[in-house]
C-alpha atoms as a PDB file:
ATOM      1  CA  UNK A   1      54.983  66.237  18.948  1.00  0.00           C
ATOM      2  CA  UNK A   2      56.556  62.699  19.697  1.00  0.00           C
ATOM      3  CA  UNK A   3      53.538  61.416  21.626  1.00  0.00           C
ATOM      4  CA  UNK A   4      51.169  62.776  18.471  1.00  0.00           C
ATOM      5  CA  UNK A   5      53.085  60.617  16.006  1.00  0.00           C
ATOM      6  CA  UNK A   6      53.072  57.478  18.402  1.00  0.00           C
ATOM      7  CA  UNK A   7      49.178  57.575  18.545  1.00  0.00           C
ATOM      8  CA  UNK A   8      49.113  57.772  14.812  1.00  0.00           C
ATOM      9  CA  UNK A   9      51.414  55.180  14.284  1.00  0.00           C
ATOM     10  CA  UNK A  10      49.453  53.446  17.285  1.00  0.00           C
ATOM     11  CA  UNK A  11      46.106  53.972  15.221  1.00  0.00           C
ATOM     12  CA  UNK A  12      48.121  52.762  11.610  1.00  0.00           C
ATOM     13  CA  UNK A  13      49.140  49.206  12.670  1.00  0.00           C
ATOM     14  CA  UNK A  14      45.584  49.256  14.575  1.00  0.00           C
ATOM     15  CA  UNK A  15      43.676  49.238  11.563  1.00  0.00           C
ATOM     16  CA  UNK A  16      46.371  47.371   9.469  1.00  0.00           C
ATOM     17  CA  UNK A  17      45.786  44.934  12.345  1.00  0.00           C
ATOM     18  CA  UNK A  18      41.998  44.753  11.837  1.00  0.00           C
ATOM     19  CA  UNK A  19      42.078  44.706   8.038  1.00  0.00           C
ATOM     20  CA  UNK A  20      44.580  41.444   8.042  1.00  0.00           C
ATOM     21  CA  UNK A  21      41.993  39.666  10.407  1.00  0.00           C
ATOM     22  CA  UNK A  22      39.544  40.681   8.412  1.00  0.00           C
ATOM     23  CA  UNK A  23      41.122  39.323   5.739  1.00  0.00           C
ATOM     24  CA  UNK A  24      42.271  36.482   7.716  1.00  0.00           C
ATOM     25  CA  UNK A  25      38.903  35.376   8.891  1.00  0.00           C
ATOM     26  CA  UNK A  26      37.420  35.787   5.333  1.00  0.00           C
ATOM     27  CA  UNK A  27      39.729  33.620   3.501  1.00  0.00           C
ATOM     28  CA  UNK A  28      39.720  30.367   6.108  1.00  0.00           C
ATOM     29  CA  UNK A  29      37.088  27.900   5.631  1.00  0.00           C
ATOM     30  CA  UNK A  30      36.569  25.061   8.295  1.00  0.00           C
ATOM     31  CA  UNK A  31      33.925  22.052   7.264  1.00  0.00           C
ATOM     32  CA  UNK A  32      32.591  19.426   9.715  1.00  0.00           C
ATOM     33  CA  UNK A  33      31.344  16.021   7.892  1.00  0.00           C
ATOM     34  CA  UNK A  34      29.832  13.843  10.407  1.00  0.00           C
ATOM     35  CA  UNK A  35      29.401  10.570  10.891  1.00  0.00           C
ATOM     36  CA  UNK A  36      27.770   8.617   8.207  1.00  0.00           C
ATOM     37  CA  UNK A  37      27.675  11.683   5.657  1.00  0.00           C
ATOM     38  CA  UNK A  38      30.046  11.919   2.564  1.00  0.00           C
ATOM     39  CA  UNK A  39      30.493  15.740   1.484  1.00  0.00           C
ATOM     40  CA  UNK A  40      31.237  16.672  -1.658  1.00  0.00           C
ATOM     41  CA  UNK A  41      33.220  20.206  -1.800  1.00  0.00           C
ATOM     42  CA  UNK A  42      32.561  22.803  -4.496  1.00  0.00           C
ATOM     43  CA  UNK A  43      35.030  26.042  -5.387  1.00  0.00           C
ATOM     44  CA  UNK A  44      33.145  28.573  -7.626  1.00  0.00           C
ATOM     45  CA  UNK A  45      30.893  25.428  -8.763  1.00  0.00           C
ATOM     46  CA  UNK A  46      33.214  23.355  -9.848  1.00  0.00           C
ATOM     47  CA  UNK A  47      33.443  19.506  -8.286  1.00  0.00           C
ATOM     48  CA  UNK A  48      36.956  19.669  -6.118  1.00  0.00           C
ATOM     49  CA  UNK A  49      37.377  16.832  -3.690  1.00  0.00           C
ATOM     50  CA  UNK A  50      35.187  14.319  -1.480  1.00  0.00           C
ATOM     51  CA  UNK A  51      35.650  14.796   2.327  1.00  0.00           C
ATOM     52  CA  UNK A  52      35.439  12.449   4.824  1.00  0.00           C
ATOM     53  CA  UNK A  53      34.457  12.189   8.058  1.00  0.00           C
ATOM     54  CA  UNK A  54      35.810  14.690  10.224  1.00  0.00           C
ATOM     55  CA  UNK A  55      36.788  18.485  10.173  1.00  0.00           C
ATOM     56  CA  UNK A  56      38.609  20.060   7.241  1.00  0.00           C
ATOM     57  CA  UNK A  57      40.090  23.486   6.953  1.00  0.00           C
ATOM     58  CA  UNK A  58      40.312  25.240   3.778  1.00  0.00           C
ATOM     59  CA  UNK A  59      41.743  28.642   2.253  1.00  0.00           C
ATOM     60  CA  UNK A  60      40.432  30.836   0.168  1.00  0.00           C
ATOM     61  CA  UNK A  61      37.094  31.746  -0.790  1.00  0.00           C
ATOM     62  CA  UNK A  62      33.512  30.657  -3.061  1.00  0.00           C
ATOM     63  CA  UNK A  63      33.957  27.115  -1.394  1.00  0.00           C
ATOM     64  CA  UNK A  64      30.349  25.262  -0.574  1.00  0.00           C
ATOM     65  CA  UNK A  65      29.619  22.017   1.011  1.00  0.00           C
ATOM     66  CA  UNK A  66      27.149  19.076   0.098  1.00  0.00           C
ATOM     67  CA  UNK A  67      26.672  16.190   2.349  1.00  0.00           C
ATOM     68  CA  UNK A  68      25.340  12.663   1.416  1.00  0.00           C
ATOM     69  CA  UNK A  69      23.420  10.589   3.584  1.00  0.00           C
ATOM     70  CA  UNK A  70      25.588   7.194   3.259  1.00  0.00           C
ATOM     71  CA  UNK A  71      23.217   5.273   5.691  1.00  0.00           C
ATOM     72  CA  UNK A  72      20.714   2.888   4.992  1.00  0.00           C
ATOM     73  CA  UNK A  73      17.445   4.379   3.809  1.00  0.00           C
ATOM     74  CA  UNK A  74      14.275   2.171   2.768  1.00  0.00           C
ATOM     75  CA  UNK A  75      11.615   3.849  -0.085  1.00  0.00           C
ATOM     76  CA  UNK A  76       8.124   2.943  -0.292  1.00  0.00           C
ATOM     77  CA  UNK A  77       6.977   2.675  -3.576  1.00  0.00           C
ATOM     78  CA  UNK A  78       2.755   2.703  -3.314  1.00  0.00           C
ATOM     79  CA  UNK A  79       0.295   0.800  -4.846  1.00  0.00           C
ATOM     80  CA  UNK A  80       1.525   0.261  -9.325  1.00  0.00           C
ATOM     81  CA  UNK A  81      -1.219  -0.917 -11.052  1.00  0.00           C
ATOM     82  CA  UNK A  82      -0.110  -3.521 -12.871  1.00  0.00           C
ATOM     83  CA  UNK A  83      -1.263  -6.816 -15.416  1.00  0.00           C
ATOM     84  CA  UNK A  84      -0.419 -10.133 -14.955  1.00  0.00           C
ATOM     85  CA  UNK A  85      -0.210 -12.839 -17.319  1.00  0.00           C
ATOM     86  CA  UNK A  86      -3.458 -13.685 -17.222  1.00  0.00           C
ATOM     87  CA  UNK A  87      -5.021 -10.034 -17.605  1.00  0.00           C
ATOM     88  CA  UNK A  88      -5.519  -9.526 -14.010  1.00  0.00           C
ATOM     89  CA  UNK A  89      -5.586  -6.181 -12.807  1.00  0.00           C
ATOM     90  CA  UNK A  90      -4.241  -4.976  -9.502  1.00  0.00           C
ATOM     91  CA  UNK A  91      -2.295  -2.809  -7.353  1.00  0.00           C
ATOM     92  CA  UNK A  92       1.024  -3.841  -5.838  1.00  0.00           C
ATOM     93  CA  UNK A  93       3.447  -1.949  -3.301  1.00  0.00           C
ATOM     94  CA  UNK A  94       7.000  -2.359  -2.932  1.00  0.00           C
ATOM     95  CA  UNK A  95       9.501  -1.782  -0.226  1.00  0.00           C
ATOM     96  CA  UNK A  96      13.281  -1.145  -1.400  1.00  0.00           C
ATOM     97  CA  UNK A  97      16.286  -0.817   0.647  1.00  0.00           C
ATOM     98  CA  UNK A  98      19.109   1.085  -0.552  1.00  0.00           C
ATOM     99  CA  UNK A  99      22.279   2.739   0.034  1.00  0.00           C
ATOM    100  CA  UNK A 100      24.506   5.409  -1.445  1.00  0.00           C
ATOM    101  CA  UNK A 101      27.794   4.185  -2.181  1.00  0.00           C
ATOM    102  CA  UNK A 102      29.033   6.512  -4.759  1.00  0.00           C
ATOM    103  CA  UNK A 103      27.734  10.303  -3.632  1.00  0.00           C
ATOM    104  CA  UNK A 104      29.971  11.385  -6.593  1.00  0.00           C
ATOM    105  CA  UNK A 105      27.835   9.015  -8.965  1.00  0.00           C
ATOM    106  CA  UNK A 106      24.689  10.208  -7.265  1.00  0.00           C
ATOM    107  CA  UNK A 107      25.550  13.849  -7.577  1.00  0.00           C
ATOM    108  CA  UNK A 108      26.721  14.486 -11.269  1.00  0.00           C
ATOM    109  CA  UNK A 109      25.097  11.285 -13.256  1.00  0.00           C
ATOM    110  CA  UNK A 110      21.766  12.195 -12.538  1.00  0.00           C
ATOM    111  CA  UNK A 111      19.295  15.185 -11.914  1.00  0.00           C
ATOM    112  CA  UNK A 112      17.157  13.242  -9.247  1.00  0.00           C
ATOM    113  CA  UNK A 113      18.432  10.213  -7.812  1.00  0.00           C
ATOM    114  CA  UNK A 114      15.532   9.348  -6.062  1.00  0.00           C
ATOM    115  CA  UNK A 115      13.296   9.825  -8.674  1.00  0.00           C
ATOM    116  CA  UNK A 116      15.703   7.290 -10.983  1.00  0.00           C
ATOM    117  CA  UNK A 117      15.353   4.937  -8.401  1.00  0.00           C
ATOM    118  CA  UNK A 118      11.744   5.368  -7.747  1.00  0.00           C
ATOM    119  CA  UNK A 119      11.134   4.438 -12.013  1.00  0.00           C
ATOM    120  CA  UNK A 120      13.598   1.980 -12.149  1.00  0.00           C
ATOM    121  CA  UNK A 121      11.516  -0.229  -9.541  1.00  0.00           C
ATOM    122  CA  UNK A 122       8.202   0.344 -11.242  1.00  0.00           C
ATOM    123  CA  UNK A 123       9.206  -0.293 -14.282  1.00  0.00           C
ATOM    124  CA  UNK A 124      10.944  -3.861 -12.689  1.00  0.00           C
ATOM    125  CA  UNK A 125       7.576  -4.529 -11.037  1.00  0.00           C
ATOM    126  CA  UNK A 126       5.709  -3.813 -14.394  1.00  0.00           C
ATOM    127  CA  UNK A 127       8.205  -6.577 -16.589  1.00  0.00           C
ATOM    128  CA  UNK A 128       8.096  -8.847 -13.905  1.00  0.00           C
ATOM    129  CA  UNK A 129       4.623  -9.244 -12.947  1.00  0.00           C
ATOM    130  CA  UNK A 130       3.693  -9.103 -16.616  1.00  0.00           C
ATOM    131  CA  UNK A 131       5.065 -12.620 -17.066  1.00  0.00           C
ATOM    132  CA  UNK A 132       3.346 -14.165 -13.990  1.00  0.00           C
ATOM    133  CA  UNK A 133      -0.121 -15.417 -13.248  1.00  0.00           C
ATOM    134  CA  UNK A 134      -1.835 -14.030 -10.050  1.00  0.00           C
ATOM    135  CA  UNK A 135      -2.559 -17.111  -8.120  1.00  0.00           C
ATOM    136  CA  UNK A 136       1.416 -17.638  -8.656  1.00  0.00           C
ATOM    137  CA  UNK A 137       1.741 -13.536  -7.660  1.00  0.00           C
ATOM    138  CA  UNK A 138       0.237 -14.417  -4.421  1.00  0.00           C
ATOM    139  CA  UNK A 139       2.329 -17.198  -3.272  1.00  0.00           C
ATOM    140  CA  UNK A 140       5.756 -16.591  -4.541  1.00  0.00           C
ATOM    141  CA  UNK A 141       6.563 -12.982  -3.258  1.00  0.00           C
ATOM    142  CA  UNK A 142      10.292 -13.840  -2.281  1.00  0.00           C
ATOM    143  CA  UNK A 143      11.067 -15.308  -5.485  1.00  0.00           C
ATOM    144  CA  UNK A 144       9.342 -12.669  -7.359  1.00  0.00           C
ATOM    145  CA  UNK A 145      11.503  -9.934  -5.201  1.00  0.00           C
ATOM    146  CA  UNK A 146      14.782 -11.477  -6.084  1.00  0.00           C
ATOM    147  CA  UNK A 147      13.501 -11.317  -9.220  1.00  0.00           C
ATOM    148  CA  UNK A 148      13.122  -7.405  -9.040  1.00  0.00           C
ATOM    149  CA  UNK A 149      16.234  -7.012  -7.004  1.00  0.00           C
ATOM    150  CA  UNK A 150      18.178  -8.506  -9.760  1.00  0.00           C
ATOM    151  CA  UNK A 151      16.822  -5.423 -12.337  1.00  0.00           C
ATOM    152  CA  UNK A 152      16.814  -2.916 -10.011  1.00  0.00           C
ATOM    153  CA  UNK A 153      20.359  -3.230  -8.920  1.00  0.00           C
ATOM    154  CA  UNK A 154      21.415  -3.011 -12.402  1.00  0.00           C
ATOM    155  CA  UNK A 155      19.799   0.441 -12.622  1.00  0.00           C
ATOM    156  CA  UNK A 156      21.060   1.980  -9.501  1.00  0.00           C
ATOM    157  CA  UNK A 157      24.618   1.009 -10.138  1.00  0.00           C
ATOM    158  CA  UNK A 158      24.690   3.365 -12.864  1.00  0.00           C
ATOM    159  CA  UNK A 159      23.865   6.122 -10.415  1.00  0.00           C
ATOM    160  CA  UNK A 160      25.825   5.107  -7.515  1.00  0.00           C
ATOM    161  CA  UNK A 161      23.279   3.138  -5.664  1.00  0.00           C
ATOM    162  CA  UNK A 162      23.543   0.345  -4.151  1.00  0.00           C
ATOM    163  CA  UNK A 163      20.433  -1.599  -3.810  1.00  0.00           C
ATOM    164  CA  UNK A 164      20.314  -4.195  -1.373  1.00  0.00           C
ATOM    165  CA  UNK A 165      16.235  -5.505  -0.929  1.00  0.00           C
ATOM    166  CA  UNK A 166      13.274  -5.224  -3.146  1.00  0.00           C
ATOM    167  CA  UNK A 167      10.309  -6.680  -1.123  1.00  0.00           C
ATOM    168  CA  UNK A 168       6.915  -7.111  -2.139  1.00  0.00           C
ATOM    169  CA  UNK A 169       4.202  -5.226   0.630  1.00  0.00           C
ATOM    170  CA  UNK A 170       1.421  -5.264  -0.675  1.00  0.00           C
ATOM    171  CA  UNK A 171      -0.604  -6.794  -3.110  1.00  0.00           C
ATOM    172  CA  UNK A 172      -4.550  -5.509  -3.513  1.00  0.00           C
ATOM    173  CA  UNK A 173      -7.460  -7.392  -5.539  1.00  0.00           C
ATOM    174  CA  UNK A 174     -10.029  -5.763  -6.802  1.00  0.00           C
ATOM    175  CA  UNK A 175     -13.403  -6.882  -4.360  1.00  0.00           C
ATOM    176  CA  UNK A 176     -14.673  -9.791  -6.786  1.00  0.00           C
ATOM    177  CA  UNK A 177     -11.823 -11.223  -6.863  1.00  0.00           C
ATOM    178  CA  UNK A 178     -11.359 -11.377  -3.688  1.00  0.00           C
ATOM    179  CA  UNK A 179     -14.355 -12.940  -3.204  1.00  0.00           C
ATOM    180  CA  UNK A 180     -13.592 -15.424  -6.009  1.00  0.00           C
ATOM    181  CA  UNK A 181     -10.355 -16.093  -4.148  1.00  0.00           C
ATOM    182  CA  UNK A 182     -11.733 -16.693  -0.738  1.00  0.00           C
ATOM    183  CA  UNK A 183     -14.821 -19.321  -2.079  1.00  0.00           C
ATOM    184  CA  UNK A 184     -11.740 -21.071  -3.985  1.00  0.00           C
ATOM    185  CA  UNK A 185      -9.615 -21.125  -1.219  1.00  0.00           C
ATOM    186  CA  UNK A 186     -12.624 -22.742   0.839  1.00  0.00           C
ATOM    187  CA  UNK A 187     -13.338 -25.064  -1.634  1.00  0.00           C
ATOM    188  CA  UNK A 188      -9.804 -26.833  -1.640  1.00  0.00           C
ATOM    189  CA  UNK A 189     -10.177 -26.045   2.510  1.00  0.00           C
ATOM    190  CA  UNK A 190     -13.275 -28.120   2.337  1.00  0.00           C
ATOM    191  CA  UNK A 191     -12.160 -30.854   0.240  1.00  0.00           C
ATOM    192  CA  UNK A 192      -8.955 -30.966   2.086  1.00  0.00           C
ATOM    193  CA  UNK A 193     -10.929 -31.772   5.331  1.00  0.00           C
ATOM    194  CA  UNK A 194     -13.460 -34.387   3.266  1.00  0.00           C
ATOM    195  CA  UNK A 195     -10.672 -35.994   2.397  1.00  0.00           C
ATOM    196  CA  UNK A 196      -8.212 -36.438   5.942  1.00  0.00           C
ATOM    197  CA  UNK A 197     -11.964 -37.769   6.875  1.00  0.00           C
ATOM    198  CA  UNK A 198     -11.936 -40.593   4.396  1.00  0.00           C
ATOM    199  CA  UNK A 199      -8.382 -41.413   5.052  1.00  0.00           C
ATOM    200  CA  UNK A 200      -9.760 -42.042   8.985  1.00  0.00           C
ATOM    201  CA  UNK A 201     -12.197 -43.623   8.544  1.00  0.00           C
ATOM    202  CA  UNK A 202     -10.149 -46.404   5.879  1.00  0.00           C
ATOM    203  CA  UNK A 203      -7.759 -46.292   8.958  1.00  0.00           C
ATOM    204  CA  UNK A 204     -10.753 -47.137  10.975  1.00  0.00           C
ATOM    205  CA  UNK A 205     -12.376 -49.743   9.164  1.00  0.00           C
ATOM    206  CA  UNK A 206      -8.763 -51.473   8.270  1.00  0.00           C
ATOM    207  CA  UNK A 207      -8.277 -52.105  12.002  1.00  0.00           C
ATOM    208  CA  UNK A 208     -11.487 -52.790  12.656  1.00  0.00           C
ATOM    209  CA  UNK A 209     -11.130 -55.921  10.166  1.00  0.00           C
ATOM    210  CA  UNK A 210      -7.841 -56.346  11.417  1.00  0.00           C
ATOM    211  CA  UNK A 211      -9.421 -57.059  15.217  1.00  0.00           C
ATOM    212  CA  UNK A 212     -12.301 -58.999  13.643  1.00  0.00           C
ATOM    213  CA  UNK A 213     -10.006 -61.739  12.184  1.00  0.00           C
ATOM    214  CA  UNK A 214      -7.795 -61.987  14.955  1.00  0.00           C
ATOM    215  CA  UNK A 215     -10.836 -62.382  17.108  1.00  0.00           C
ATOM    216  CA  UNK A 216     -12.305 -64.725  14.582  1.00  0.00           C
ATOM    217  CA  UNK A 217      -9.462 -67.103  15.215  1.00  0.00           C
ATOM    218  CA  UNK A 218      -9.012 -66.773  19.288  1.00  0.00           C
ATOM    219  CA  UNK A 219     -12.552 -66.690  20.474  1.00  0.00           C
ATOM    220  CA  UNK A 220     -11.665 -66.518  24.288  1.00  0.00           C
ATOM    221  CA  UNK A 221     -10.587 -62.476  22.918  1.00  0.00           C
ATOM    222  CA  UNK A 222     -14.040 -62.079  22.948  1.00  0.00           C
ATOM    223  CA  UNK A 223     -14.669 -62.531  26.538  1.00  0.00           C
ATOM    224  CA  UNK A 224     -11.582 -60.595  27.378  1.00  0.00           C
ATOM    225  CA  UNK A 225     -12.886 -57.810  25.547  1.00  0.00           C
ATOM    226  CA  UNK A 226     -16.050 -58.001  27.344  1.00  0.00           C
ATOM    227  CA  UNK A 227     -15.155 -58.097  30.338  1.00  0.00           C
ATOM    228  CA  UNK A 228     -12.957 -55.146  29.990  1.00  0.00           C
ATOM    229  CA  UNK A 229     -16.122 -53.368  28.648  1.00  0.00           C
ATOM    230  CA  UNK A 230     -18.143 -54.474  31.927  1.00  0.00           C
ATOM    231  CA  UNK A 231     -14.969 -53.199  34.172  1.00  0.00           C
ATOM    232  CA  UNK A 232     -14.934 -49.750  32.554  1.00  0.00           C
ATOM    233  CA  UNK A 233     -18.819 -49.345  32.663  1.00  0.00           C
ATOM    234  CA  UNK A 234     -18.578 -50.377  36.258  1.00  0.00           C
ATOM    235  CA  UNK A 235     -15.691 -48.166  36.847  1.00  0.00           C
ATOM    236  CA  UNK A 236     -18.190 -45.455  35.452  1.00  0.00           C
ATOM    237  CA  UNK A 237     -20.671 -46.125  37.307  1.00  0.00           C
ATOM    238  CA  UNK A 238     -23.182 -46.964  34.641  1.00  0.00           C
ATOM    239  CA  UNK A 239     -25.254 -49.773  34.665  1.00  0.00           C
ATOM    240  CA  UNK A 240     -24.948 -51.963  31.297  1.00  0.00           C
ATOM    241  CA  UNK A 241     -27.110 -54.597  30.417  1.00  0.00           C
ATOM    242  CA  UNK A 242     -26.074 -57.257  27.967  1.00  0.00           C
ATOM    243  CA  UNK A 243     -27.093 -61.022  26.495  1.00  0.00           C
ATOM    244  CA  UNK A 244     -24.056 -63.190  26.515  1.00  0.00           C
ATOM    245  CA  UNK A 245     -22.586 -64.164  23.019  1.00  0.00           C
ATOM    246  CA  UNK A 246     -22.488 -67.828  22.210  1.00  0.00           C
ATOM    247  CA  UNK A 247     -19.905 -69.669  22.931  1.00  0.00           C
ATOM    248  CA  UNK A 248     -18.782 -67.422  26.317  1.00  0.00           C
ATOM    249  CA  UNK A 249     -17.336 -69.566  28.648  1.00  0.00           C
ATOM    250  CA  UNK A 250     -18.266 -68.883  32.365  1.00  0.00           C
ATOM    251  CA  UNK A 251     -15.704 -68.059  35.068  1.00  0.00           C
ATOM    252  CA  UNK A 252     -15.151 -70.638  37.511  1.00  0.00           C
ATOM    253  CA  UNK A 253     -16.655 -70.320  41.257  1.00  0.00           C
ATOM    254  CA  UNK A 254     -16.790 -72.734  44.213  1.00  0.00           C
ATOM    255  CA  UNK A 255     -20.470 -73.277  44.721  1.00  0.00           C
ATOM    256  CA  UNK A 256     -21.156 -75.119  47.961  1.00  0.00           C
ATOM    257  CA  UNK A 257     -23.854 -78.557  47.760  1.00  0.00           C
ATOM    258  CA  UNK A 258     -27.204 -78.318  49.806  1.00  0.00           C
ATOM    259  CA  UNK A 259     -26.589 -79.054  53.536  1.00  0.00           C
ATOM    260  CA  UNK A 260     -22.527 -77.931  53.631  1.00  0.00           C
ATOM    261  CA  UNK A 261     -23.151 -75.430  55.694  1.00  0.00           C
ATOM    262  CA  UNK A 262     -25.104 -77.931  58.747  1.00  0.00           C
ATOM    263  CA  UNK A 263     -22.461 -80.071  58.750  1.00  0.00           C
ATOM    264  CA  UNK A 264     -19.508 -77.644  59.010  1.00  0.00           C
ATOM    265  CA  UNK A 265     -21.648 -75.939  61.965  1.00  0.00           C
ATOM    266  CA  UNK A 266     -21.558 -79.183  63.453  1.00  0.00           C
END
């Protein structure tokens, strides 16, 4: 009789046992947030804290977990068509850094953070470019994206963004103008080039006057000159043939008289 009431009172704390770990195991809640994530903790869908990075252990039950990716992430915002200031027509792509700062911000201020970011840079792009002309579009992209980062930021603070570039890609002409572009850009190339040619040959001729009126007044520079233009051709192995200017003095020589040479031999 004693050994049938020990196995029930075995089997009793048994399942009493089984239904506290049950219980146990039903009510504990353990949460990893990893590196570089932000989680945001729920109980029955209401906001309750923001855990850090590491492991967490809660009680109870109806928790949930979010995690925010607090890493740098870049968005690509494709080709806006867009009017400048002189009613030009084209497409232009952007490139914005950002960063979550404020996952709370980016959770419960807005529906679709992403989305709010992506307008908020068109609609920069759009104001901006608006109040520029294209040739200045073309060659001021770094001012013009500080000009965008400076609007933008504004934007995504409100949503717990941070945005930290707005670069300008890409920016497409339609095909006659780029045509237009490229013959103006060939045009200045051109009379770039005409003129560094004039400039040389001034250069040129202003020495070349320079040398004439120094040789005007030392007319042995003449022969020197000559002379160094007979060495080089010689040196060159060319054969030059040339009159002698007036007024070129000869180089002296010993020139030995008729009959020198009999009476040295005897």
């Amino acid at each position: 009789m004693y050994d049938g009431l020990n196995i029930l009172v075995f089997i009793t704390v048994f399942v009493f046992l089984a239904v506290a770990l049950l219980k146990f195991g039903a009510i504990r809640r353990a949460y990893l947030v990893t590196e570089g994530y932000a989680g945001l903790l729920y109980h029955k869908g209401k906001f309750a804290e923001v855990l850090s990075v590491g492991r967490h252990v809660r009680w109870g039950r109806f928790f949930s977990l979010r995690l925010y990716d607090l890493r740098k992430a870049s968005l690509l915002i494709n080709g806006q068509e867009v009017l400048t200031a002189d009613n030009v027509g084209l497409k232009t792509s952007l490139l914005v850094t950002y960063q979550i700062v404020d996952p709370l911000k980016a959770a419960h201020e807005t529906q679709n953070w992403n989305a709010d970011l992506h307008n908020a840079a068109q609609l920069a792009l759009r104001a901006v470019v608006s109040g520029i002309a294209v040739e200045a579009l073309l060659g001021q992209r770094l001012e013009i994206g500080a000009q965008l980062l400076a609007r933008v930021q504004l934007e995504a603070a409100k949503i717990g963004l941070n945005v930290l570039a707005v670069e300008v890609k890409d920016v497409m002409l339609a095909a006659d103008l780029k045509r237009a572009f490229a013959e103006v850009l060939k045009a200045k190339q051109e009379g770039q080039a005409a003129l560094e040619r004039a400039r040389g040959e001034s250069a040129a001729l202003r020495n070349l006057a320079n040398a004439a009126r120094v040789m005007e007044g030392n007319p042995a520079l003449m022969n020197l000159r000559l002379m160094q233009s007979l060495t080089a051709a010689q040196n060159a192995g060319n054969t030059l043939v040339v009159g002698m200017p007036g007024g070129f003095v000869p180089l002296k020589q010993d020139v030995k008289k008729p009959g020198t040479e009999n009476n040295e031999a005897t």
